[in-house]
Protein backbone atom coordinates (compact mmCIF):
# COMPACT_ATOMS: atom_id res chain seq x y z
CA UNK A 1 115.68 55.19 165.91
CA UNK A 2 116.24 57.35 168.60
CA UNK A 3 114.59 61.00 169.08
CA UNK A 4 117.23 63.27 170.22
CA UNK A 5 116.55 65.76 173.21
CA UNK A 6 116.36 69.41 171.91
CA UNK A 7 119.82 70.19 173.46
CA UNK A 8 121.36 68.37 171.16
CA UNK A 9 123.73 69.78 168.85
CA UNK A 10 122.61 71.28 165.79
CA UNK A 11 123.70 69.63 162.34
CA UNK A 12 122.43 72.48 160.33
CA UNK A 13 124.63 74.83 162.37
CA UNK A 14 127.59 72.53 161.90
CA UNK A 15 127.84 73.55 158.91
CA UNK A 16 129.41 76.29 159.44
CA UNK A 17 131.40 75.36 162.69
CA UNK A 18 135.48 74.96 162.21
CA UNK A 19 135.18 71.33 161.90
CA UNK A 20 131.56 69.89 161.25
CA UNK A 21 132.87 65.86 161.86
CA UNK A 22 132.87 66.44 165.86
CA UNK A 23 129.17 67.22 165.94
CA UNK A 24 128.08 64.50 163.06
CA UNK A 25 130.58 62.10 165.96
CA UNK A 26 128.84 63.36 169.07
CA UNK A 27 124.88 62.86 166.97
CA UNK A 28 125.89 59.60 165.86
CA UNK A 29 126.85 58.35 169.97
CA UNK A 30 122.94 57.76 169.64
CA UNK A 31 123.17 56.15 166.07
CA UNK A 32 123.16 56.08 162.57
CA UNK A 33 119.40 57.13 162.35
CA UNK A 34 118.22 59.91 164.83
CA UNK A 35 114.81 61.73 165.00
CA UNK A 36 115.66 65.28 165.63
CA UNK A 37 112.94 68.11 165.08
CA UNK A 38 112.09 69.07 162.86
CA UNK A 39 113.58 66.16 161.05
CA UNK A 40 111.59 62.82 161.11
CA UNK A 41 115.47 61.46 160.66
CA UNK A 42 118.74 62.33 160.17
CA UNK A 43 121.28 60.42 158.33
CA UNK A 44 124.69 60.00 160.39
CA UNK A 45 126.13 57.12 158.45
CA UNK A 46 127.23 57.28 154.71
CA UNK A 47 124.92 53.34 154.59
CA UNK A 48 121.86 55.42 155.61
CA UNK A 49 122.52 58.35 153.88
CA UNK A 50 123.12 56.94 150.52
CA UNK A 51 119.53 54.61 151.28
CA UNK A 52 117.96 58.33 151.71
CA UNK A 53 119.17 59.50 148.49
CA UNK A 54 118.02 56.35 146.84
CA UNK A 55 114.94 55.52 148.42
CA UNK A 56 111.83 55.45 145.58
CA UNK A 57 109.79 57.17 148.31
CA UNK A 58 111.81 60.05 149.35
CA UNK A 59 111.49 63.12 146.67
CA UNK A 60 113.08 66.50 147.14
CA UNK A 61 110.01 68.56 147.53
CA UNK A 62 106.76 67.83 149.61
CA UNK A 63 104.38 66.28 147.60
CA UNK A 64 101.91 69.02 148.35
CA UNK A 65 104.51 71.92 147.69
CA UNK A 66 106.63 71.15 144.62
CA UNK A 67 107.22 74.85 144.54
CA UNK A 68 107.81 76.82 147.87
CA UNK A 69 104.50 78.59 148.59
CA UNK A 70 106.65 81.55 148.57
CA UNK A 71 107.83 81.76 145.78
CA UNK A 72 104.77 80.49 143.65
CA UNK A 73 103.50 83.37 141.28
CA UNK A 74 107.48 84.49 141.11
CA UNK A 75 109.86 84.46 138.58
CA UNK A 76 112.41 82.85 141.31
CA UNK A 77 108.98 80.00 141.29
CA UNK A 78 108.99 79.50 137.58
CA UNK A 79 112.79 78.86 137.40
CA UNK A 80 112.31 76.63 140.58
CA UNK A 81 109.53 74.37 138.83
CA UNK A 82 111.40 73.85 135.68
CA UNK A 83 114.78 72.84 137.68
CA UNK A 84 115.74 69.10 137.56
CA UNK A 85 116.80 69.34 140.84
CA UNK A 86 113.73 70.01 142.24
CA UNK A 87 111.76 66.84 140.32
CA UNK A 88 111.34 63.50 141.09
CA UNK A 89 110.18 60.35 139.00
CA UNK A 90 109.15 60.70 134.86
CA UNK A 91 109.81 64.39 135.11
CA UNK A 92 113.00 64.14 136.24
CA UNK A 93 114.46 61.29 134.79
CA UNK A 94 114.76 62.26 131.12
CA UNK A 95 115.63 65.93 131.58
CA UNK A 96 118.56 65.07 134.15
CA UNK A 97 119.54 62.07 131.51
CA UNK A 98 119.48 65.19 129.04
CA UNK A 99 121.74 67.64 131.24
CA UNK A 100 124.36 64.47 132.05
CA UNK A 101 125.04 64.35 128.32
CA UNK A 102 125.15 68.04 127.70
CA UNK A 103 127.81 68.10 130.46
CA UNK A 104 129.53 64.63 129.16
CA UNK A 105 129.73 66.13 125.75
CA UNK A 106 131.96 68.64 126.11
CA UNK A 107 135.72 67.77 126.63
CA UNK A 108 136.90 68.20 130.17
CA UNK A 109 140.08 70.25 128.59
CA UNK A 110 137.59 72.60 127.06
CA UNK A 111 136.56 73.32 130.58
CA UNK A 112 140.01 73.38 131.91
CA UNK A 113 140.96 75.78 129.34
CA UNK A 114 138.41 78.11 129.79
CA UNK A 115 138.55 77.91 133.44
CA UNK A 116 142.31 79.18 133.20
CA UNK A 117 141.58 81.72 130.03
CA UNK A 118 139.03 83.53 132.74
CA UNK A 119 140.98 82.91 135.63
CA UNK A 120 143.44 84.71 133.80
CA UNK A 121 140.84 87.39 133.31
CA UNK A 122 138.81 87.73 136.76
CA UNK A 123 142.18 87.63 138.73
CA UNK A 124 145.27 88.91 136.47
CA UNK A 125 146.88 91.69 138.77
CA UNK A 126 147.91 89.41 142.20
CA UNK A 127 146.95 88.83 144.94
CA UNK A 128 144.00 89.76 145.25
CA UNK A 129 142.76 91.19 148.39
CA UNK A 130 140.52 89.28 150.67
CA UNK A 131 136.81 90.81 149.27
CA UNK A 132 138.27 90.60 145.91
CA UNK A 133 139.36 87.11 146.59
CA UNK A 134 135.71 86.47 147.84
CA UNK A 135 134.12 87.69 144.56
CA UNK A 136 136.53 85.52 142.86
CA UNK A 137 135.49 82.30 144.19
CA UNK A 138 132.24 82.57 143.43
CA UNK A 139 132.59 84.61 139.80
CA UNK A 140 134.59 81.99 138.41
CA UNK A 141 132.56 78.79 138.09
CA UNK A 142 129.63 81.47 137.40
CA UNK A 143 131.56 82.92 134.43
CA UNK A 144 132.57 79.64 132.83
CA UNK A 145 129.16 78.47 133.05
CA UNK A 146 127.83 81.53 131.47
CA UNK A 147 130.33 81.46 128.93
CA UNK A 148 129.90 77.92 127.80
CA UNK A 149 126.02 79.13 127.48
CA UNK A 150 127.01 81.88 125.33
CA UNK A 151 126.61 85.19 127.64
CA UNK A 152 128.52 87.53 126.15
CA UNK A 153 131.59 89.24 128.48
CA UNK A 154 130.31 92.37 129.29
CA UNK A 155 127.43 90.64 131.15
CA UNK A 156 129.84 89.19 133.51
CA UNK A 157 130.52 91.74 136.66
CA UNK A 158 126.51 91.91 137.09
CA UNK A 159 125.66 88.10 136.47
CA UNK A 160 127.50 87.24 139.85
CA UNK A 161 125.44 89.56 141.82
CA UNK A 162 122.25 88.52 140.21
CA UNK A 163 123.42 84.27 140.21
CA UNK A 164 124.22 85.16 144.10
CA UNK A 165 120.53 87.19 144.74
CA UNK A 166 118.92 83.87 143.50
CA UNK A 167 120.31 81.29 144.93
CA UNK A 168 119.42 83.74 148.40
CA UNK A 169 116.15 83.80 146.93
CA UNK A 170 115.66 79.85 146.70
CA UNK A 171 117.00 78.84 149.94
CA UNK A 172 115.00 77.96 152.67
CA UNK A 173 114.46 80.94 155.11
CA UNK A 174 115.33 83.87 152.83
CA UNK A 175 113.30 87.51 154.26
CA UNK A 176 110.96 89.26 151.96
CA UNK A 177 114.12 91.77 150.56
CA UNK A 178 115.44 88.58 149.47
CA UNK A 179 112.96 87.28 148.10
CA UNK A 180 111.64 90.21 145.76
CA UNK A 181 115.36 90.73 144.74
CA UNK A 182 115.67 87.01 144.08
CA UNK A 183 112.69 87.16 141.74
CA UNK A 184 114.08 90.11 139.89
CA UNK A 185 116.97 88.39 139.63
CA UNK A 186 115.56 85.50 137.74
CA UNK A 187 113.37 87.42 135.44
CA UNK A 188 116.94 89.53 134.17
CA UNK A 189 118.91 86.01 134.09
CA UNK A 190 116.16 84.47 131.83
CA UNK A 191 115.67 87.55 129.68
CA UNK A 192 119.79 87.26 129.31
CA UNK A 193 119.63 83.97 128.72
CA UNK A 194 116.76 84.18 126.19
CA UNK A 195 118.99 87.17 124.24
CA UNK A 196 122.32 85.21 124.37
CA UNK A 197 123.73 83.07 120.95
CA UNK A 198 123.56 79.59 122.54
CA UNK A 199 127.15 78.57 123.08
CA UNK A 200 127.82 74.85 123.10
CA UNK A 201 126.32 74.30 126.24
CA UNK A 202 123.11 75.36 125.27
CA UNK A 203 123.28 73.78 122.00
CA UNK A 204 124.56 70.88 123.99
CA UNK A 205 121.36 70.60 126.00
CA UNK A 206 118.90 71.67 123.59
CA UNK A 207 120.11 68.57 121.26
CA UNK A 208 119.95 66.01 123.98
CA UNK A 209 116.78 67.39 125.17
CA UNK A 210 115.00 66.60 121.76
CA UNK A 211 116.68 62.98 122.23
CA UNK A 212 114.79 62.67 125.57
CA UNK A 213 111.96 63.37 123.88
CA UNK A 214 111.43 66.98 125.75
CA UNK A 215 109.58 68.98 123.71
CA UNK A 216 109.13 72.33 126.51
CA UNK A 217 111.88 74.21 125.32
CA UNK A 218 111.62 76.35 128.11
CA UNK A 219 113.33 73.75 129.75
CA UNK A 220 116.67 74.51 127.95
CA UNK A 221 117.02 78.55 129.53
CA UNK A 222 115.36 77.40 132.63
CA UNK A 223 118.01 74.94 133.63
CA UNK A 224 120.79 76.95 131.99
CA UNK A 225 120.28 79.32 135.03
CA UNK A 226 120.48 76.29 137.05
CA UNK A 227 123.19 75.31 136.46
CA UNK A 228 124.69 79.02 136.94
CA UNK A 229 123.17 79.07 140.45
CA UNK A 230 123.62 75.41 141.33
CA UNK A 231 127.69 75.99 140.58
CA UNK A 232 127.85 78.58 142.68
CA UNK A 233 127.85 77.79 146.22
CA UNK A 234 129.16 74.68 145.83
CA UNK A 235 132.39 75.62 143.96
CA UNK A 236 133.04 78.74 145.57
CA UNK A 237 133.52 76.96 148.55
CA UNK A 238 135.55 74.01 147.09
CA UNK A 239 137.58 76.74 145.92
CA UNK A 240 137.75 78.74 149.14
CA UNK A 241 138.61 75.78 151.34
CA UNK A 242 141.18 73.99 149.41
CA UNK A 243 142.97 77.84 149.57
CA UNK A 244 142.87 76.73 153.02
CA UNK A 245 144.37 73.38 152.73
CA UNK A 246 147.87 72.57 152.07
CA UNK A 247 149.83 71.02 148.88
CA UNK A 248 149.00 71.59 145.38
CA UNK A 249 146.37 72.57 143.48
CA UNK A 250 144.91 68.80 142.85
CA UNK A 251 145.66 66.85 146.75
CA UNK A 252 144.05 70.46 148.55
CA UNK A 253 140.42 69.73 146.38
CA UNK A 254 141.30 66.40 146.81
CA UNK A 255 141.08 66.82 150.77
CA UNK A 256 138.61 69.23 150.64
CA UNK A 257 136.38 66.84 149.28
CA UNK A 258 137.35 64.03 151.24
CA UNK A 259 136.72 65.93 154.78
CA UNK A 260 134.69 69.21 154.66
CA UNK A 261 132.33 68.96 151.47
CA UNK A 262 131.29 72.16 150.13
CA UNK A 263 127.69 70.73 150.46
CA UNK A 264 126.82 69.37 153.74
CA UNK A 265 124.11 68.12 153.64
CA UNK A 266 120.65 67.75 151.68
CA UNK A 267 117.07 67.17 152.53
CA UNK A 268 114.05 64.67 151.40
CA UNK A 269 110.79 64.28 152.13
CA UNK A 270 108.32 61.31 152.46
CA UNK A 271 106.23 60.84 149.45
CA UNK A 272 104.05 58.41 151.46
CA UNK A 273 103.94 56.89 154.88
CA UNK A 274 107.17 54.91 154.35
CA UNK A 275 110.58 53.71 156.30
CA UNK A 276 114.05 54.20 156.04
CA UNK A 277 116.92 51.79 157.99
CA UNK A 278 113.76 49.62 158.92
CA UNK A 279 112.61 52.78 161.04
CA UNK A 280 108.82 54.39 160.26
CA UNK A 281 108.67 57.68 158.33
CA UNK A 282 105.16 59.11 157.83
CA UNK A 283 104.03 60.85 154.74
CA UNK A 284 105.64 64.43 154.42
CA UNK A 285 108.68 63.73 157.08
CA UNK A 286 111.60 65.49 156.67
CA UNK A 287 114.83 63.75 156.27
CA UNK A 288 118.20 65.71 156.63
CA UNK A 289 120.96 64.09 154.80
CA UNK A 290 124.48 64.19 155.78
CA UNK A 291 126.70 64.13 153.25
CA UNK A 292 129.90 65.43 155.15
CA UNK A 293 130.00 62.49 157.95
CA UNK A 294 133.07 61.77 159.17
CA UNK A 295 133.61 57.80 157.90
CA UNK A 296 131.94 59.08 153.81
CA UNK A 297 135.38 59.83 153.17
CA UNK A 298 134.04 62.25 150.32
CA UNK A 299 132.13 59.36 148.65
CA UNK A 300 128.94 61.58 149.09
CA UNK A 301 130.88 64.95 148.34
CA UNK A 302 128.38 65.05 144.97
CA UNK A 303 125.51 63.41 146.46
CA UNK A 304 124.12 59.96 144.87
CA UNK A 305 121.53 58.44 143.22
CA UNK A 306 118.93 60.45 141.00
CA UNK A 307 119.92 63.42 141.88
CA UNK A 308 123.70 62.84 142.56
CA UNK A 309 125.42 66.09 140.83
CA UNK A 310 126.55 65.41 137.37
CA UNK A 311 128.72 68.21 137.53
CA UNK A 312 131.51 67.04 139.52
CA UNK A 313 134.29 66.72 136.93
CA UNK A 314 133.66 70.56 136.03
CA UNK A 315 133.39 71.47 139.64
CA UNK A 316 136.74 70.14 140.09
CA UNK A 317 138.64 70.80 137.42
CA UNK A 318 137.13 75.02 137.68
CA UNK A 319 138.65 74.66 141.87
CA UNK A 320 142.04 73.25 140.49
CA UNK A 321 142.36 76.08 138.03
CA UNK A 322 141.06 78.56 140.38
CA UNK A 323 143.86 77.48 143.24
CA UNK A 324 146.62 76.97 140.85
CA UNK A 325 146.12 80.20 139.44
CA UNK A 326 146.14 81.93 142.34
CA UNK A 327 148.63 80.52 144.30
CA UNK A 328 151.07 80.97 141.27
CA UNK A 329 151.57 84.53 143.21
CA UNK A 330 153.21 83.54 146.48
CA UNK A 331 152.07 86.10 147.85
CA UNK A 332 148.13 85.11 147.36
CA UNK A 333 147.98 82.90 150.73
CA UNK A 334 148.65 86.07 153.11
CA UNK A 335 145.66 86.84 152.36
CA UNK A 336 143.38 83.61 153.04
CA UNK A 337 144.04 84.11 156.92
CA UNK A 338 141.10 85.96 157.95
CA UNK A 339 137.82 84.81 156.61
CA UNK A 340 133.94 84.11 157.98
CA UNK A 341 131.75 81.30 156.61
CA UNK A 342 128.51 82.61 154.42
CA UNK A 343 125.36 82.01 156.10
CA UNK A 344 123.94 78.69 154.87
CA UNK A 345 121.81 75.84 156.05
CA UNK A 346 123.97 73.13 153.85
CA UNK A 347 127.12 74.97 152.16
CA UNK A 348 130.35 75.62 153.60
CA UNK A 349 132.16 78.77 152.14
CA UNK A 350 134.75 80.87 153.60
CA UNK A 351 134.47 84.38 152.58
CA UNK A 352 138.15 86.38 153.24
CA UNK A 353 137.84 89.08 155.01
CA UNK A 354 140.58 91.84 156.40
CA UNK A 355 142.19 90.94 159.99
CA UNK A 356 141.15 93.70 161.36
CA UNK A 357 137.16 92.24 160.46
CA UNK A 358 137.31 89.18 162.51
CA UNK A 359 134.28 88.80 164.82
């Protein structure tokens, strides 16, 4: 494996560069497998990358942290421990088994239907201008989520902003204004969640929770709201950039997916000194995983093994709604011609913004 000078380019910041592929080509001139700090390794090659996300000793949290020291003691924290996302091994496996058949169990044109029913609701006078557009992508999967948990309507203009103030709150790097809003943010979505009459989602994972076995039923609200803030980056900006593509509604996700994934990339960390691609990783290592390389041809667009996303059939049929619906007003695309990508270490979203905005 070779260890990259520190002039190399930056994956993390080709996230949000016009086309991510040319620095993921230029990395991998030096190989699949490159040390570049702070990462132990970085995946360049969907082989490798798919090893990383498969690999018994490579978790999602550092053994010693499996709750970011800042946001231990938060509400933001408590939401974070419960999440199956963020577990590895016997607590993870029967709670994600539980959330795949929650998801599974509800027919895909339910999801279609309510995805155009609030479509129909977020977006009915076109087009919508380009902050309004913004909002849109990331309301909608946040709204079909919520309703399938049972949030009633009138929740639904302040759930975005407090869905969008966590998921600031839980990424890496957020400042301390994020953070305390963040944590606010999570104690109002639990209390709303804990108020709500479970819709079939809920009643979908609270039944094949008790099959697992679970018997926390905190669990159930806790990954409710993660599921609300895990949809929302990543299908606002399958929506957004298939607006940007060409064709209809299906071949834009379609491409989307194929080329520029929503999600970028992902990280692990060693559980124990370990390797990966035959190359030594020492306990607590940080491996960046690139999910967008240029030869994965989408195959990683959802990640893979134990944590691969088991919401990708909502995912996409909420973005072929979402583009169908708007782009039933002709009009809709003059306004997807200005737009800046939200600051993220992993997720590529265009946010529309006025000509006259550009930086």
């Amino acid at each position: 494996m070779l260890c990259c000078p520190f002039s190399s380019p930056d994956p993390v910041a080709a996230v949000t560069l016009p086309d991510p592929r040319l620095v993921y080509r230029q990395l991998a001139v030096a190989g699949p497998l490159i040390a570049l700090p702070p990462y132990a390794a970085v995946t360049l090659s969907p082989a490798l990358a798919a090893a990383a996300l498969n690999h018994p000793l490579l978790g999602v949290r550092p053994p010693e942290a499996p709750v970011p020291p800042a946001l231990q003691g938060t509400a933001a924290g408590t939401v974070f421990a419960a999440l199956v996302r963020m577990r590895d091994g016997v607590a993870h496996r029967p709670l994600k088994s539980a959330l795949r058949t929650a998801l599974e169990s509800l027919p895909p044109s339910q999801v279609t239907a309510t995805a155009a029913r609030l479509a129909n609701q977020l977006a009915a006078d076109r087009p919508l201008l380009p902050a309004a557009l913004t909002r849109f992508c990331y309301a909608l999967p946040i709204c079909v989520i919520a309703d399938f948990i049972g949030l009633p309507p009138e929740h639904r203009p302040v759930l975005v902003d407090e869905v969008l103030a966590l998921v600031r709150c839980i990424a890496p790097g957020g400042t301390p204004a994020q953070l305390t809003a963040g944590s606010r943010a999570a104690e109002t979505l639990l209390a709303r969640v804990e108020r709500a009459t479970p819709g079939p989602l809920w009643r979908a994972l609270d039944a094949a929770c008790e099959q697992e076995g679970l018997t926390d039923k905190s669990l159930v609200p806790l990954n409710l709201i993660g599921l609300l803030f895990q949809a929302c980056e990543g299908t606002a900006g399958l929506i957004g950039q298939s607006l940007l593509a060409e064709g209809a509604p299906a071949a834009r996700v379609a491409q989307v997916l194929r080329e520029t994934p929503p999600i970028q990339n992902t990280r692990r960390v060693a559980q124990a000194d370990t390797d990966l691609g035959g190359c030594p990783l020492a306990k607590g290592g940080q491996v960046l995983v690139v999910l967008g390389a240029p030869d994965a041809a989408g195959t990683l667009a959802f990640g893979a093994g134990p944590h691969a996303c088991p919401g990708r059939q909502w995912a996409v049929a909420i973005a072929e709604v979402a583009v169908a619906h708007l782009l039933a007003c002709p009009a809709q695309q003059s306004h997807t011609t200005a737009y800046r990508w939200r600051v993220s270490a992993n997720a590529r979203v265009p946010e529309f913004i006025s000509p006259g905005d550009e930086p």
